[in-house]
Protein backbone atom coordinates (compact mmCIF):
# COMPACT_ATOMS: atom_id res chain seq x y z
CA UNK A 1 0.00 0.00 0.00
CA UNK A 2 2.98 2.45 0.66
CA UNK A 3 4.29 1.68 -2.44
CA UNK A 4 1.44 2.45 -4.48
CA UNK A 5 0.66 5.91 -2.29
CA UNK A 6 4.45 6.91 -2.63
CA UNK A 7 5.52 6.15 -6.36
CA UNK A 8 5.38 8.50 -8.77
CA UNK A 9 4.27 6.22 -11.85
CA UNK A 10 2.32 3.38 -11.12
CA UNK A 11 1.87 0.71 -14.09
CA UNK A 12 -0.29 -2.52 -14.17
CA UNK A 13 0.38 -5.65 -16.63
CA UNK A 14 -2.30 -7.68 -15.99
CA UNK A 15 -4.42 -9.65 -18.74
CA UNK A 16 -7.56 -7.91 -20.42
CA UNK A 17 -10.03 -10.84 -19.61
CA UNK A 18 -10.27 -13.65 -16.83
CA UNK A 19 -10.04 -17.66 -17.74
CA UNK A 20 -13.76 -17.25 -18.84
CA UNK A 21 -13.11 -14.29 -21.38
CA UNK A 22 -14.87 -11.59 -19.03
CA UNK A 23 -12.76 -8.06 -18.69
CA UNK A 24 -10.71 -7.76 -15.89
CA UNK A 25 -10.87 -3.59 -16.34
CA UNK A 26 -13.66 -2.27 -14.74
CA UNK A 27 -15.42 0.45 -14.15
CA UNK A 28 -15.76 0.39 -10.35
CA UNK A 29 -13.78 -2.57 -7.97
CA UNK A 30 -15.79 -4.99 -6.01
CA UNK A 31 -12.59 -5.76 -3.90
CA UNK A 32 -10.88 -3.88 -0.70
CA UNK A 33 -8.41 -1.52 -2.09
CA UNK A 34 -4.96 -0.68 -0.64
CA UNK A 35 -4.93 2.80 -2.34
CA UNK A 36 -7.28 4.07 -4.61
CA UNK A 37 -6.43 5.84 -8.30
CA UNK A 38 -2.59 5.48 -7.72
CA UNK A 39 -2.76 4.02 -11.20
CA UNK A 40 -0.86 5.67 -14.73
CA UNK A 41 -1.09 2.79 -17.20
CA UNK A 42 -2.04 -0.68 -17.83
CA UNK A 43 -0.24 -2.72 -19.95
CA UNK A 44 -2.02 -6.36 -21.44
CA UNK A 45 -1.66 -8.74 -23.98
CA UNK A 46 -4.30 -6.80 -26.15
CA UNK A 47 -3.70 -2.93 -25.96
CA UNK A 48 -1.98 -0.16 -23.44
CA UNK A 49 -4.24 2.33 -21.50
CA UNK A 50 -2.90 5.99 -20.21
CA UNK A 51 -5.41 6.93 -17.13
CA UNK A 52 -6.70 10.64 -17.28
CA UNK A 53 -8.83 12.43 -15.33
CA UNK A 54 -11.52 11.68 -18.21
CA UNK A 55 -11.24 7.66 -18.11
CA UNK A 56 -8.89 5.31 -20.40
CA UNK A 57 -6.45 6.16 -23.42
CA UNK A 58 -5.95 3.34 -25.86
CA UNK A 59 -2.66 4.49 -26.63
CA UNK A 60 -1.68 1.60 -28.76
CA UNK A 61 -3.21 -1.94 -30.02
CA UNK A 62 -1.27 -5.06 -30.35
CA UNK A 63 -1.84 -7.37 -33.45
CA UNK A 64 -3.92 -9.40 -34.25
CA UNK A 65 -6.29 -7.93 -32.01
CA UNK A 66 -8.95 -5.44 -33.28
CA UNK A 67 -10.62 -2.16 -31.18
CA UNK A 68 -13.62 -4.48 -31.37
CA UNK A 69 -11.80 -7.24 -29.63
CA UNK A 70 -10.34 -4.91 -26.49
């Protein structure tokens, strides 16, 4: 939790869908959180996301996936 609070730039690989294909980005956590919107970017398999104050960035797709897909 200190680390997250502390860093300066915070950035999550993680993948874009559980084993059952749902999305693992969400718009609001059902889990305890150690420190809310300490987050920058999140790198997965599929695409990499800046965080704004305005929601998600696709800032760039990886083939052979499709805006559709992510």
């Amino acid at each position: 939790m200190e680390l997250a609070q502390k860093a300066r730039k915070v950035i999550v690989l993680m993948n874009q869908t559980d084993k059952y294909g749902n999305p693992k980005i969400v718009d609001e956590c059902t889990l305890p959180l150690t420190s809310a919107r300490c987050v920058n970017m999140i790198i997965t398999e599929m695409a990499v996301f800046q965080i704004s104050a305005h929601g998600l960035i696709l800032t760039d797709l990886f083939a052979p996936h499709s805006i559709n897909e992510v």
